[in-house]
Structure formats: C-alpha cells, structure tokens
Protein backbone atom coordinates (compact mmCIF):
# COMPACT_ATOMS: atom_id res chain seq x y z
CA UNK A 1 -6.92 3.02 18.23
CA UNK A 2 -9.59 5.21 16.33
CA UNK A 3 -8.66 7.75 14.39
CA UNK A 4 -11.42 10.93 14.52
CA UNK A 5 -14.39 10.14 11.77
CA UNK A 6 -13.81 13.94 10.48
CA UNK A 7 -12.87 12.37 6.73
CA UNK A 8 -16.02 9.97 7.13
CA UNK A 9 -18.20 12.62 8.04
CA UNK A 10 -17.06 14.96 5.84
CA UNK A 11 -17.48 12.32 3.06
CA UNK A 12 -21.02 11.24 4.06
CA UNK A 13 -22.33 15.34 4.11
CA UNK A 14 -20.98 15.71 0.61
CA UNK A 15 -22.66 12.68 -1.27
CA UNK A 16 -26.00 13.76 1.02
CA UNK A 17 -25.16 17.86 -0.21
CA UNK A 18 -24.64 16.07 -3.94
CA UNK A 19 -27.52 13.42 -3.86
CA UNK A 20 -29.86 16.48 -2.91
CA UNK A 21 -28.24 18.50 -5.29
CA UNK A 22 -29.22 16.56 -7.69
CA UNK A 23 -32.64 15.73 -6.58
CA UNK A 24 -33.61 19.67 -6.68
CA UNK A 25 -31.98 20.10 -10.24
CA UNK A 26 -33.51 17.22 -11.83
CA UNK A 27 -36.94 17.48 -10.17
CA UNK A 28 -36.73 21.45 -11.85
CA UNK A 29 -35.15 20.45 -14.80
CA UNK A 30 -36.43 17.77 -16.27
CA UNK A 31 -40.36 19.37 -15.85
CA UNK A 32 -38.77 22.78 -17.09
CA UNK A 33 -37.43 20.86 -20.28
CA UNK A 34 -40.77 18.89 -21.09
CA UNK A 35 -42.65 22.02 -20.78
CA UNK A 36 -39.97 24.18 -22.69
CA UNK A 37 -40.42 21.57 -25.56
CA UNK A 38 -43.78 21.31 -25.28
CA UNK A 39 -44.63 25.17 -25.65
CA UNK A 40 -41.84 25.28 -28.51
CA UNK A 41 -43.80 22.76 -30.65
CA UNK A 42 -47.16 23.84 -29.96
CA UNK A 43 -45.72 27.13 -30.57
CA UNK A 44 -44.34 26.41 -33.98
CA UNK A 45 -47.58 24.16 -35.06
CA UNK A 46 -49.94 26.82 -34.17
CA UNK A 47 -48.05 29.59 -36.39
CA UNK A 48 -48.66 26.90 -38.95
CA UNK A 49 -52.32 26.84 -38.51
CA UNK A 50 -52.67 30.30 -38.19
CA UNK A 51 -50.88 30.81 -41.54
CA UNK A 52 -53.72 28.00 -42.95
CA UNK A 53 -56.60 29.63 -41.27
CA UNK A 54 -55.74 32.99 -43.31
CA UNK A 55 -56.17 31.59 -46.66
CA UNK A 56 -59.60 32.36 -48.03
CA UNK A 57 -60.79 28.31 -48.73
CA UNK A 58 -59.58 27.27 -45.24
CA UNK A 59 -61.71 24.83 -43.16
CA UNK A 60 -62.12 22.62 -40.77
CA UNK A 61 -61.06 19.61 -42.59
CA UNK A 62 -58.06 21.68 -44.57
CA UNK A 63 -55.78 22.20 -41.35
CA UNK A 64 -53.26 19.93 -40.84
CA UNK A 65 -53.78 19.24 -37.00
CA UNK A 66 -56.41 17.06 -35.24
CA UNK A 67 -58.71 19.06 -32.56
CA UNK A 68 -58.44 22.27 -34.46
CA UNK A 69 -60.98 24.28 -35.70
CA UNK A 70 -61.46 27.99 -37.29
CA UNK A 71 -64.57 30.34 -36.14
CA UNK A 72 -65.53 32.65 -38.64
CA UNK A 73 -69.04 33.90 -37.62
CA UNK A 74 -70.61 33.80 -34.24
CA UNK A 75 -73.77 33.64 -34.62
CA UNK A 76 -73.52 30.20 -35.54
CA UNK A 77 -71.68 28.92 -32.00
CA UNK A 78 -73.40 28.38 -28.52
CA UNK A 79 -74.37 31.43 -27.04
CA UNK A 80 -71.96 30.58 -24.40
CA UNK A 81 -69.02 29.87 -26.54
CA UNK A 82 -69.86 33.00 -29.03
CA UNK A 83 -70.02 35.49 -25.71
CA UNK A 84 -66.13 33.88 -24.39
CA UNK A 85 -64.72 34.25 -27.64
CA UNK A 86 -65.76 37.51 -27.94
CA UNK A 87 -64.46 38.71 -24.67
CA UNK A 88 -61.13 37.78 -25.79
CA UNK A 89 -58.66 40.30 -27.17
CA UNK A 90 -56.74 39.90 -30.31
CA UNK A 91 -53.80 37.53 -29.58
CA UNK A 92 -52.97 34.37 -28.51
CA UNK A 93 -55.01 32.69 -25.13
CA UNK A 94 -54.22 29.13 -22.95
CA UNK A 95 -56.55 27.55 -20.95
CA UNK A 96 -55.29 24.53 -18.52
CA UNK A 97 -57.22 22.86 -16.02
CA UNK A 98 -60.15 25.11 -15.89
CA UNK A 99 -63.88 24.87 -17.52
CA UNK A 100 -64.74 26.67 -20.55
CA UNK A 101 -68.22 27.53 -21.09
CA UNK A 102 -69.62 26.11 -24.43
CA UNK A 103 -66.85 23.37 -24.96
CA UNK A 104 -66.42 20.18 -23.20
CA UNK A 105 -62.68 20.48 -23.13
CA UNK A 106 -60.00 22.04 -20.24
CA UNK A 107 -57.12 22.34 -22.15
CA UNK A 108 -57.70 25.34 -25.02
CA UNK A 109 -55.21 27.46 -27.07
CA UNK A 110 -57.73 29.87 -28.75
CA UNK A 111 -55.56 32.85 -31.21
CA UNK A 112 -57.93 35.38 -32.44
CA UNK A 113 -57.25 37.16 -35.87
CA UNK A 114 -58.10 40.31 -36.88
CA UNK A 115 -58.30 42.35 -39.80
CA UNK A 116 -55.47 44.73 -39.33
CA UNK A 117 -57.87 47.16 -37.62
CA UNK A 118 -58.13 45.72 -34.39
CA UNK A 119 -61.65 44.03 -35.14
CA UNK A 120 -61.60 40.36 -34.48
CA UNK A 121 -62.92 38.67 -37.73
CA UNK A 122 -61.86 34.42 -36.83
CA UNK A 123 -60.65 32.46 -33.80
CA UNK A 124 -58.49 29.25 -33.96
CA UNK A 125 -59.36 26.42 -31.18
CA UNK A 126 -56.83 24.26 -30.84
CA UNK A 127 -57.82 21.49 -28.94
CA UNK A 128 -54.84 20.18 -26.28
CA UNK A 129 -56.42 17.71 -24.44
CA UNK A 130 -54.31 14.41 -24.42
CA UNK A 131 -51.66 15.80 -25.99
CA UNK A 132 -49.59 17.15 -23.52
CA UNK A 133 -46.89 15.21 -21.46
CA UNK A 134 -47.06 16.85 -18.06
CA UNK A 135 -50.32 19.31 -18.08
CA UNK A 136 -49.76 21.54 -15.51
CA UNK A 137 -47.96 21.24 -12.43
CA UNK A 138 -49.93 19.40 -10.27
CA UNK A 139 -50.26 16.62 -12.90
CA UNK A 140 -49.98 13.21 -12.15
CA UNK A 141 -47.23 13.30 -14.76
CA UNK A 142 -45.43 16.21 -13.56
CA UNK A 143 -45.49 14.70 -9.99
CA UNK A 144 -44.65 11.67 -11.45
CA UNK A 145 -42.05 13.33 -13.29
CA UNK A 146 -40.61 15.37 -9.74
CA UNK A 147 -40.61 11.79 -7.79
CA UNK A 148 -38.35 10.21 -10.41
CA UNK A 149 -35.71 12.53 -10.02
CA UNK A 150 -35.69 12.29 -6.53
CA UNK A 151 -35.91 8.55 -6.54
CA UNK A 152 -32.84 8.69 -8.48
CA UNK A 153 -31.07 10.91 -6.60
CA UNK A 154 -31.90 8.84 -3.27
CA UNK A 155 -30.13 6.07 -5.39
CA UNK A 156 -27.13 7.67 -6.54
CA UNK A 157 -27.27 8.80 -2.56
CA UNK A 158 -27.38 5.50 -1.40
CA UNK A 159 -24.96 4.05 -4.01
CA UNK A 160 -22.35 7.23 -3.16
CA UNK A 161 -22.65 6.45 0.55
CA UNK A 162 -22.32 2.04 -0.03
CA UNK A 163 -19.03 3.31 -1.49
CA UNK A 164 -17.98 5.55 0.77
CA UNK A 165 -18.66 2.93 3.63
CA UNK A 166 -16.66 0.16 1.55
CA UNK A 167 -14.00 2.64 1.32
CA UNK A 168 -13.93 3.47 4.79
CA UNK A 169 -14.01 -0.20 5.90
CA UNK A 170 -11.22 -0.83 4.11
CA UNK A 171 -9.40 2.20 4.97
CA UNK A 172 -10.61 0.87 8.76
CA UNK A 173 -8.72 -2.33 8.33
CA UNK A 174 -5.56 -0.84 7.05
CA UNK A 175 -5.83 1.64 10.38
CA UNK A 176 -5.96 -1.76 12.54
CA UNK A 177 -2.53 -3.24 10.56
CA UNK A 178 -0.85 -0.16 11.34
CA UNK A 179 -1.69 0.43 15.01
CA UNK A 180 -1.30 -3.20 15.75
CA UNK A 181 1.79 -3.73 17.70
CA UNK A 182 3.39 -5.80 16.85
CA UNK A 183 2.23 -6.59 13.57
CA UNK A 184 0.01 -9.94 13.03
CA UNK A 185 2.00 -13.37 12.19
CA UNK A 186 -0.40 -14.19 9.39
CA UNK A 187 -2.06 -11.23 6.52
CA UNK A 188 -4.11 -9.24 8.20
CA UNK A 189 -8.03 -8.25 6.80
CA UNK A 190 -6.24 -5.17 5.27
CA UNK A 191 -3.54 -7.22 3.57
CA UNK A 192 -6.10 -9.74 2.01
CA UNK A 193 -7.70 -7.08 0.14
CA UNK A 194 -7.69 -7.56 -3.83
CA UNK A 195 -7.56 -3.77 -4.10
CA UNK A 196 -5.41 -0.48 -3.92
CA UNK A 197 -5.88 -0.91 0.07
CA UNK A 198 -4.55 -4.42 0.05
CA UNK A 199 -1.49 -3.07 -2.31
CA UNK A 200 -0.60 -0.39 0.33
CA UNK A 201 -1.09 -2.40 3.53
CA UNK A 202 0.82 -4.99 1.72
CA UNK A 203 3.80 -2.10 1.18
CA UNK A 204 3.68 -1.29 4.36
CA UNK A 205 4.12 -4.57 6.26
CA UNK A 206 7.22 -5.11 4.08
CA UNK A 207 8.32 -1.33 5.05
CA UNK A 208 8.02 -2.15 8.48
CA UNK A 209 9.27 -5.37 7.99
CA UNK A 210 12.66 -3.94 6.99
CA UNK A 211 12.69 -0.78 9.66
CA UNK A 212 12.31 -3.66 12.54
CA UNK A 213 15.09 -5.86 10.99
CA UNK A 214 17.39 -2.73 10.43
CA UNK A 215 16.12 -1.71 14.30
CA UNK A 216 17.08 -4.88 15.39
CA UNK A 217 20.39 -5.09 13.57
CA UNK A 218 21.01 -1.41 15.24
CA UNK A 219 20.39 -2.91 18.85
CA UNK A 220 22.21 -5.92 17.99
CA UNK A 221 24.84 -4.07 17.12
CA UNK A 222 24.89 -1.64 20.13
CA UNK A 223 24.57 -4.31 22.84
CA UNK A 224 26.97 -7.23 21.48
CA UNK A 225 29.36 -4.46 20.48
CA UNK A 226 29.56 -3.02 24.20
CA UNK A 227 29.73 -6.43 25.54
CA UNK A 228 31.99 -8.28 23.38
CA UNK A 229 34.50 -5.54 23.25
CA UNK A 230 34.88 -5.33 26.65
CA UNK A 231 37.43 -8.52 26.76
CA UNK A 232 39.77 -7.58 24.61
CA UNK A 233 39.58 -4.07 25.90
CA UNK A 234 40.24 -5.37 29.15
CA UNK A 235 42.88 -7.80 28.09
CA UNK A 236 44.99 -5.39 26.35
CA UNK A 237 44.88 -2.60 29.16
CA UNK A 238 45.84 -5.59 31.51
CA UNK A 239 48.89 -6.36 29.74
CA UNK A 240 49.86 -2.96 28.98
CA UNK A 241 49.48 -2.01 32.76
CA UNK A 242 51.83 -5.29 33.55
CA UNK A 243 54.13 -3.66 30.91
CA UNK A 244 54.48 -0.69 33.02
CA UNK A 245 54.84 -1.98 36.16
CA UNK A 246 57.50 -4.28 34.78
CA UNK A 247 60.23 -2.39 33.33
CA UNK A 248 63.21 -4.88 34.46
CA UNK A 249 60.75 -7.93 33.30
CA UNK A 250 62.67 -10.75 31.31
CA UNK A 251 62.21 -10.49 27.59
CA UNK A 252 60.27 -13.70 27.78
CA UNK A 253 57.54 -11.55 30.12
CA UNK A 254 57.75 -8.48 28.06
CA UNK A 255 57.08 -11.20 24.51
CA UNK A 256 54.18 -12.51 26.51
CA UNK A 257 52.45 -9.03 27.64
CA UNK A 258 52.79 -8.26 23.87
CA UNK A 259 51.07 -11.41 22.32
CA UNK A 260 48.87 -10.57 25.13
CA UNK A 261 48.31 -7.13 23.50
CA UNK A 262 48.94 -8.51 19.72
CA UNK A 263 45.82 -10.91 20.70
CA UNK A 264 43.22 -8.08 22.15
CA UNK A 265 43.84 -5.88 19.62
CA UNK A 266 43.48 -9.00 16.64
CA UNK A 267 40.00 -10.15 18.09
CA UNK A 268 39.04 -6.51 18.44
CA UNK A 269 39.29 -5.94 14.73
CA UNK A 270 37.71 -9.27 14.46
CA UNK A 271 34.71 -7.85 16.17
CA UNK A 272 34.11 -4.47 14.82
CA UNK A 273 34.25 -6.39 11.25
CA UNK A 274 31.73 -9.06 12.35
CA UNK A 275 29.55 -6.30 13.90
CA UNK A 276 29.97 -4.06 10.67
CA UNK A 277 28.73 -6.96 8.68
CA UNK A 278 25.68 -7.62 10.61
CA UNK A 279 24.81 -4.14 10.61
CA UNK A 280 24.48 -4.04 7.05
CA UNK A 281 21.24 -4.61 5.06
CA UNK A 282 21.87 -7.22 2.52
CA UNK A 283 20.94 -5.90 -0.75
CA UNK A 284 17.99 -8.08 -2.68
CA UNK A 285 20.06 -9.31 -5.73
CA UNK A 286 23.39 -9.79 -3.24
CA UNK A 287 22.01 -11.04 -0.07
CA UNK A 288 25.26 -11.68 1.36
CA UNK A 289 27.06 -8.54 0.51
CA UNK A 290 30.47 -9.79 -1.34
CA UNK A 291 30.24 -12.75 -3.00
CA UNK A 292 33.59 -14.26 -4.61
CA UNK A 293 35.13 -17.58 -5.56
CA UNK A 294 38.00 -18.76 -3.04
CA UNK A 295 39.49 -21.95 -1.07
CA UNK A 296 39.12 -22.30 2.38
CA UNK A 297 42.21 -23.93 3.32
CA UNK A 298 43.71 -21.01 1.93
CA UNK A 299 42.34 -18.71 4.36
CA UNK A 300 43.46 -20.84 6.92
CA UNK A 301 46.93 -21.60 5.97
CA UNK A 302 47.29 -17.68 5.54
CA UNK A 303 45.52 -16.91 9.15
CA UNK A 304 47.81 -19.28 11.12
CA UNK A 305 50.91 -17.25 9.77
CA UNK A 306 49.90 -13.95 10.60
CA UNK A 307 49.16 -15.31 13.98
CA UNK A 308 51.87 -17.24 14.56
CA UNK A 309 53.34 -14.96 17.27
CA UNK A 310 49.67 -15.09 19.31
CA UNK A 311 49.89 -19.19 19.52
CA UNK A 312 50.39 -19.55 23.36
CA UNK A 313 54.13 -21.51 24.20
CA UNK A 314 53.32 -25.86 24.51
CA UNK A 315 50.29 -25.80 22.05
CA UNK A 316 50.46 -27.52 19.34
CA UNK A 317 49.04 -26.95 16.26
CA UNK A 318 47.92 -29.66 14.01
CA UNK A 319 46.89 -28.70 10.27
CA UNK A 320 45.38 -31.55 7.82
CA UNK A 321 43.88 -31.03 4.20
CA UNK A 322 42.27 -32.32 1.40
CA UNK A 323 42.13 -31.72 -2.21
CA UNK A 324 41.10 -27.49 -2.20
CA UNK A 325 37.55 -27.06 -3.57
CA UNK A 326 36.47 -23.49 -4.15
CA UNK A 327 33.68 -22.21 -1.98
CA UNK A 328 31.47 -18.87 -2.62
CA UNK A 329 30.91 -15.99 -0.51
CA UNK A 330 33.54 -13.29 1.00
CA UNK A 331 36.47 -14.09 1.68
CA UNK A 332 36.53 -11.19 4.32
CA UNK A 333 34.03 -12.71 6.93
CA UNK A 334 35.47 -16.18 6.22
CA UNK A 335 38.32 -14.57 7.37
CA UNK A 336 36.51 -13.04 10.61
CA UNK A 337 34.62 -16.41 11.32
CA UNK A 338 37.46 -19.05 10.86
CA UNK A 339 39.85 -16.21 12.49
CA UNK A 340 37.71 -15.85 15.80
CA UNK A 341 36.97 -19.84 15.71
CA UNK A 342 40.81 -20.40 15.31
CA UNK A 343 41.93 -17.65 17.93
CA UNK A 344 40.09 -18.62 20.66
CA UNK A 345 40.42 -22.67 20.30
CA UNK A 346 44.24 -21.16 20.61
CA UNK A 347 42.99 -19.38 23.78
CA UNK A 348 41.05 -22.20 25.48
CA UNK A 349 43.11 -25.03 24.19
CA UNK A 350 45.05 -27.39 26.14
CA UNK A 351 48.15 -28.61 24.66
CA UNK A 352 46.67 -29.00 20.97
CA UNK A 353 44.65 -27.60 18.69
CA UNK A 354 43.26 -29.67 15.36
CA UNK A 355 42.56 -28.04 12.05
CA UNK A 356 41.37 -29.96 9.63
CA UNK A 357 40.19 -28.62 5.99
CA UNK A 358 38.04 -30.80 4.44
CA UNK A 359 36.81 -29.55 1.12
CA UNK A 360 33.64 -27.39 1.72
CA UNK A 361 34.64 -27.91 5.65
CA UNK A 362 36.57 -26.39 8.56
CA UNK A 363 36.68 -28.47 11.73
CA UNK A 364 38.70 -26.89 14.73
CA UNK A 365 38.77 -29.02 17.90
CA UNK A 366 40.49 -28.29 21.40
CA UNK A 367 41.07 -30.07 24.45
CA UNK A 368 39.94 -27.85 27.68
CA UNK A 369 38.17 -28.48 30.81
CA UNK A 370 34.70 -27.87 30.66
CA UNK A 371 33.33 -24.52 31.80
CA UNK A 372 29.78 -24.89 33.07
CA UNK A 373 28.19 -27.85 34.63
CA UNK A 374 25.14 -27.72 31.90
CA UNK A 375 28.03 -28.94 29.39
CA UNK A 376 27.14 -25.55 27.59
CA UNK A 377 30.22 -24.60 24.96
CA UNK A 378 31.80 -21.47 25.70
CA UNK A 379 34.98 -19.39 25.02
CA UNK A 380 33.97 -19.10 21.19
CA UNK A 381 35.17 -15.19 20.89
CA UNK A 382 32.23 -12.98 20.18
CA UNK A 383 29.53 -15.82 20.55
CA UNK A 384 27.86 -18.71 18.31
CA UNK A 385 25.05 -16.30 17.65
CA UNK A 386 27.16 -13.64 16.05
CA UNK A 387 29.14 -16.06 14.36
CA UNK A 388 25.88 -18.21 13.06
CA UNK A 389 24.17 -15.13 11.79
CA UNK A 390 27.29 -14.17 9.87
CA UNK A 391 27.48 -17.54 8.40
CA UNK A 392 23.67 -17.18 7.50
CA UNK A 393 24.64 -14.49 4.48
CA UNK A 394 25.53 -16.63 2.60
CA UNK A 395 23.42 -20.41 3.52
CA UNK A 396 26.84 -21.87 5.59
CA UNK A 397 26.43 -23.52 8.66
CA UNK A 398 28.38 -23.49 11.89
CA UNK A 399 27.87 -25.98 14.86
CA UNK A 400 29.52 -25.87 18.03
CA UNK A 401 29.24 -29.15 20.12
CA UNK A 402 31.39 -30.25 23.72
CA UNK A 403 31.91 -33.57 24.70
CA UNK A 404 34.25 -35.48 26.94
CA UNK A 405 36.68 -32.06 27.91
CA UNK A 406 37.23 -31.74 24.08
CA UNK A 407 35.33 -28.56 22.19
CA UNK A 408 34.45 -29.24 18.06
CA UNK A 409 33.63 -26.61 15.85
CA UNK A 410 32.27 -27.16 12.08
CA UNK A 411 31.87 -24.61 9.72
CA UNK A 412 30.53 -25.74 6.53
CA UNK A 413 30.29 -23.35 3.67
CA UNK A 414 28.70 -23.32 0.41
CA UNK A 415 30.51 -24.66 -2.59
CA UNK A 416 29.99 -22.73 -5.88
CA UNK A 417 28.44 -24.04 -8.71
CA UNK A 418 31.54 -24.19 -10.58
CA UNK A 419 33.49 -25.45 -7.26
CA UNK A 420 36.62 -27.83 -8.90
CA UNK A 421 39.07 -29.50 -7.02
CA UNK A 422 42.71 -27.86 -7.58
C-alpha cells in the first residue's frame, strides 16, 4: 500500500521555493549591504576631508587619509589631468573601473570646491584603489560574494530536503506497520525508531492490540453464546413441551420435567455470566475484574444446596474437605466455574459424583462411559476453553483429564497472600 506522495512533493517544492528564496535574497543583500556601508563611510570620511581641505594651511601631508590629495592651481598638474579636472562641474565625481587620463589609478572620488560663485578654485582626489571590499559588480569579490550565498542556500537546500527524506522514511515505515495485516510478531522498522515516529507506531500497535482482543472477545462472545445456549434452550423447551402433553403425568414425571427445566434455566444463567465476564476488558490495575478474599469450600457447600433439587434420583454425592484456606479473586465466577463443573459431572455422572476441597483445590470426578473413541473429555457445560479463559483472570488453573470411564476435573486457584487456614 502507497499512499499518494502529494505531502512529499509538496514538502520537497517548498524547501527548493525556500532554498532559492534565500539564494536570491542573500546574493542581493549581502552585496547591497557591503556597498551601502562602503558608500556611508567613504561618504562620511570625505566630508571630513573636505572640511580639512578648506582651511587656509591645508596640504597634502595635513589630511588625515592616505591617497588623498588637494589641487589648488592647475597649471602645475599634467596637462592631461589639469584639462579632466577642469571639465568637471562643482560637486562630488566617482570613477570605478575606467582609465583616467593623467593618473595611474581606476578607482577616483574627485569633489571640486568652489568659491561660492560657482568658480572652481580646488579639487580633492581621493584615491580608492585597494580599499574597497567588492569594487563594482563584476568584481571578483562581488562574484565571490553572489556565489557564497548561493552555495549556502544549495546547503540549507540540501540539508532541508536530507530532513525531509528522513522524515518521510520514517513516516514510510510507520505507513508499512499500519497497512500490514496482520500486524508483525516482532517490532517492526517503525516501532524501533528512537523518535516521535517510533512513540506513535509504538501507540498504535498497543491500540490495535486492544481493538483485536476486544474484536475477538466480541466474536467469542457471539459464536459460543449462540452455540452454548442452544442446550439448555433446547432442554428446557423439551421438558416444558412434555409438561404439556402430560397433564395426567404422575407427580414423580411432572418433579422430573421441572428439575429438567430448574437445570436449563441454572446453566443458562451460568452461561450468560461466563460470557459477560469474558466480554469484559480487564482493567490494567484489576486485571481480573473483582478481586476479593473467600474459601472455596464455601462456595461449594453453598452451590450443592441450592441445587439440591437438580441432583438426578441414584447419584450420589460425595463431599470431602480440608482445613478452609482463603483464596483471591471473585467469588462470582468461582461460582460460575465450580457451578458449571459441578452441574454437569451431576449430568454425565453415573451413580456418584466426588467433591473433594482441598485447600487452594477443587477436584470433581464422575464415573460415565466414554463419549468419543479419541478418549477426548466432553460434557463439561459451556466448554474447557470458556471455562480456562475465565480461570485465566485471575492466574488459576483448570485441567480436565479422562481415564478408565471415570472424568477428573481440577481447578486450582490462587491463594492470597494473607491466605490462613480457618
């Protein structure tokens, strides 16, 4: 899966729109500066001069620049020299990069004076040569100057588009995690990051960690709930049905259609409360939902005489114990486990059924005929996977084994960390 480079692109044309952004302001900038600065000092020192060259005693030696000098009288100059100066108004004149006749130099600011009256009476040569940073525009300094700034602005391109194509990598990877399906076993390239990438990818494997559990636990739910309530569905509208088409029954037919009834409607509850559990998402600081101090012979002892009336006629039930140690958890799906475990070694049994309560343990056994030829247990209510995956809240363990005709079921649960015998 590829998502359509329009963010990539758009990225890339922006650091290229800002790298040559840059390029054209610095290459105009930086010149404009030198030159601005340049002009403004020359400016200011030749006010200066022109200030000295007024006085009276003035010479040569008495102004306070190097390659200046003050022409009073032609005569005594170059022909050359004396016929440029005096073709030049009154005011201020530059001279770059061109050849002056009667001096040697190329770069001349001459300012001629006059006397009020528009005569010229002196003229000030300052001499520029060497002293200027860029001289002219076509400089090796100036295009020195102009290639800088666009050398850096290639770099800060080049630097703005390295990042842009670590981002993107990154932001590649983290694509690749999300479209995978399913989701790699081990951390994906995304996931290793060490970086605000590697944070979110990592927050979004355990996101979709927990919207596949809780879309398991919802299919779970759906199919063992439509399968597993099916039985006692059926078993109850069985015996009501006899019930109706036996009015003149003996009472001892009508007791058994009811227990019959009693039974269905027992290990229905049993199921919706199992199946309500599982559905849940444990919470992180109470994994298994309740948790509680309590004994499990007690729940036994109490089970067995609310379901007194459902024990079939000839079984026997046989109840042993030893010294109650308190166990942690809830007490409500012990209830549902040891119930369902209890009510359907009742149903399969044959002749008796053994309880037997041994401190942190419940183990129910029951003579019956086996049911499948691969020795497989079956007849345990709403199945061993339910039933293991409700122990699981809370770290007990329940194991189911056949052998010999004669089913065994242990369900050992976790004793508390204060667990005392009573």
């Amino acid at each position: 899966m590829s998502s359509p480079p329009r963010l990539r692109r758009g990225l890339v044309l922006l650091i290229a729109a800002f790298g040559a952004a840059l390029a054209l302001t610095y290459a105009w900038v930086v010149p404009r500066l030198v030159l601005d600065t340049e002009d403004t000092l020359f400016g200011n020192q030749l006010e200066r001069l022109r200030e000295q060259a007024a006085r009276p005693e003035a010479t040569d030696e008495t102004l306070a620049a190097p390659g200046v000098r003050v022409v009073r009288d032609l005569s005594g100059e170059p022909r050359e020299l004396a016929e440029f100066l005096r073709a030049l108004p009154v005011g201020v004149h530059e001279f770059y990069d061109e050849r002056l006749p009667g001096l040697s130099t190329t770069e001349l600011i001459v300012a001629v004076e006059d006397d009020g009256s528009g005569a010229p009476v002196r003229w000030l040569l300052y001499d520029l040569s060497g002293l200027e940073a860029l001289e002219g525009p076509w400089s090796a300094r100036y295009l020195g100057a102009v290639g800088g700034g666009f050398a850096l602005a290639l770099l800060a391109t080049l630097v703005g588009l390295l990042a842009a194509r670590r981002l993107f990598g990154a932001l590649d990877d983290l694509e690749r995690l999300v479209a995978s399906e399913p989701p790699p076993a081990s951390p994906s390239a995304a996931e290793r990051r060490d970086d605000e990438i590697g944070r979110i990818a990592r927050l979004w494997r355990d996101a979709d960690s927990r919207l596949r559990t809780a879309l398991e636990r919802e299919r779970r739910f759906t199919r063992d709930a439509s399968h597993e309530l099916r039985t006692p569905i059926a078993a109850a509208r069985g015996a009501l049905e006899l019930l109706r088409a036996e009015p003149a029954a003996s009472a001892e037919r009508h007791s058994e259609l009811q227990r019959r009834v009693d039974g269905a409607l027992v290990e229905m509850g049993d199921l919706v409360h199992a199946f309500l559990w599982l559905a849940r998402e444990p919470e992180p600081a109470h994994p298994g939902l309740d948790r509680e101090l309590f004994a499990p012979s007690e729940v036994v002892e109490r089970l067995l005489r609310e379901r007194s009336t459902l024990v079939p006629m000839g079984t026997n039930v046989v109840v042993t114990r030893a010294p109650d140690t308190l166990v942690e958890g809830s007490e409500r799906l012990a209830r549902v486990v040891i119930g369902n475990v209890l009510g359907n070694a009742l149903k399969h049994g044959d002749g008796t059924v053994s309880v037997a309560v041994e401190g942190a343990r419940v183990v129910v056994r029951n003579a019956a005929a086996p049911r499948s030829a691969s020795g497989a247990v079956e007849g345990f209510g709403f199945g061993l996977e339910i039933a293991r995956d409700l122990c699981a809240r809370f770290g007990w363990a329940l194991q189911a084994r056949e052998h010999d005709g004669e089913f065994t079921v242990v369900l050992e649960f976790a004793p508390a960390a204060d667990a005392r015998a009573r």
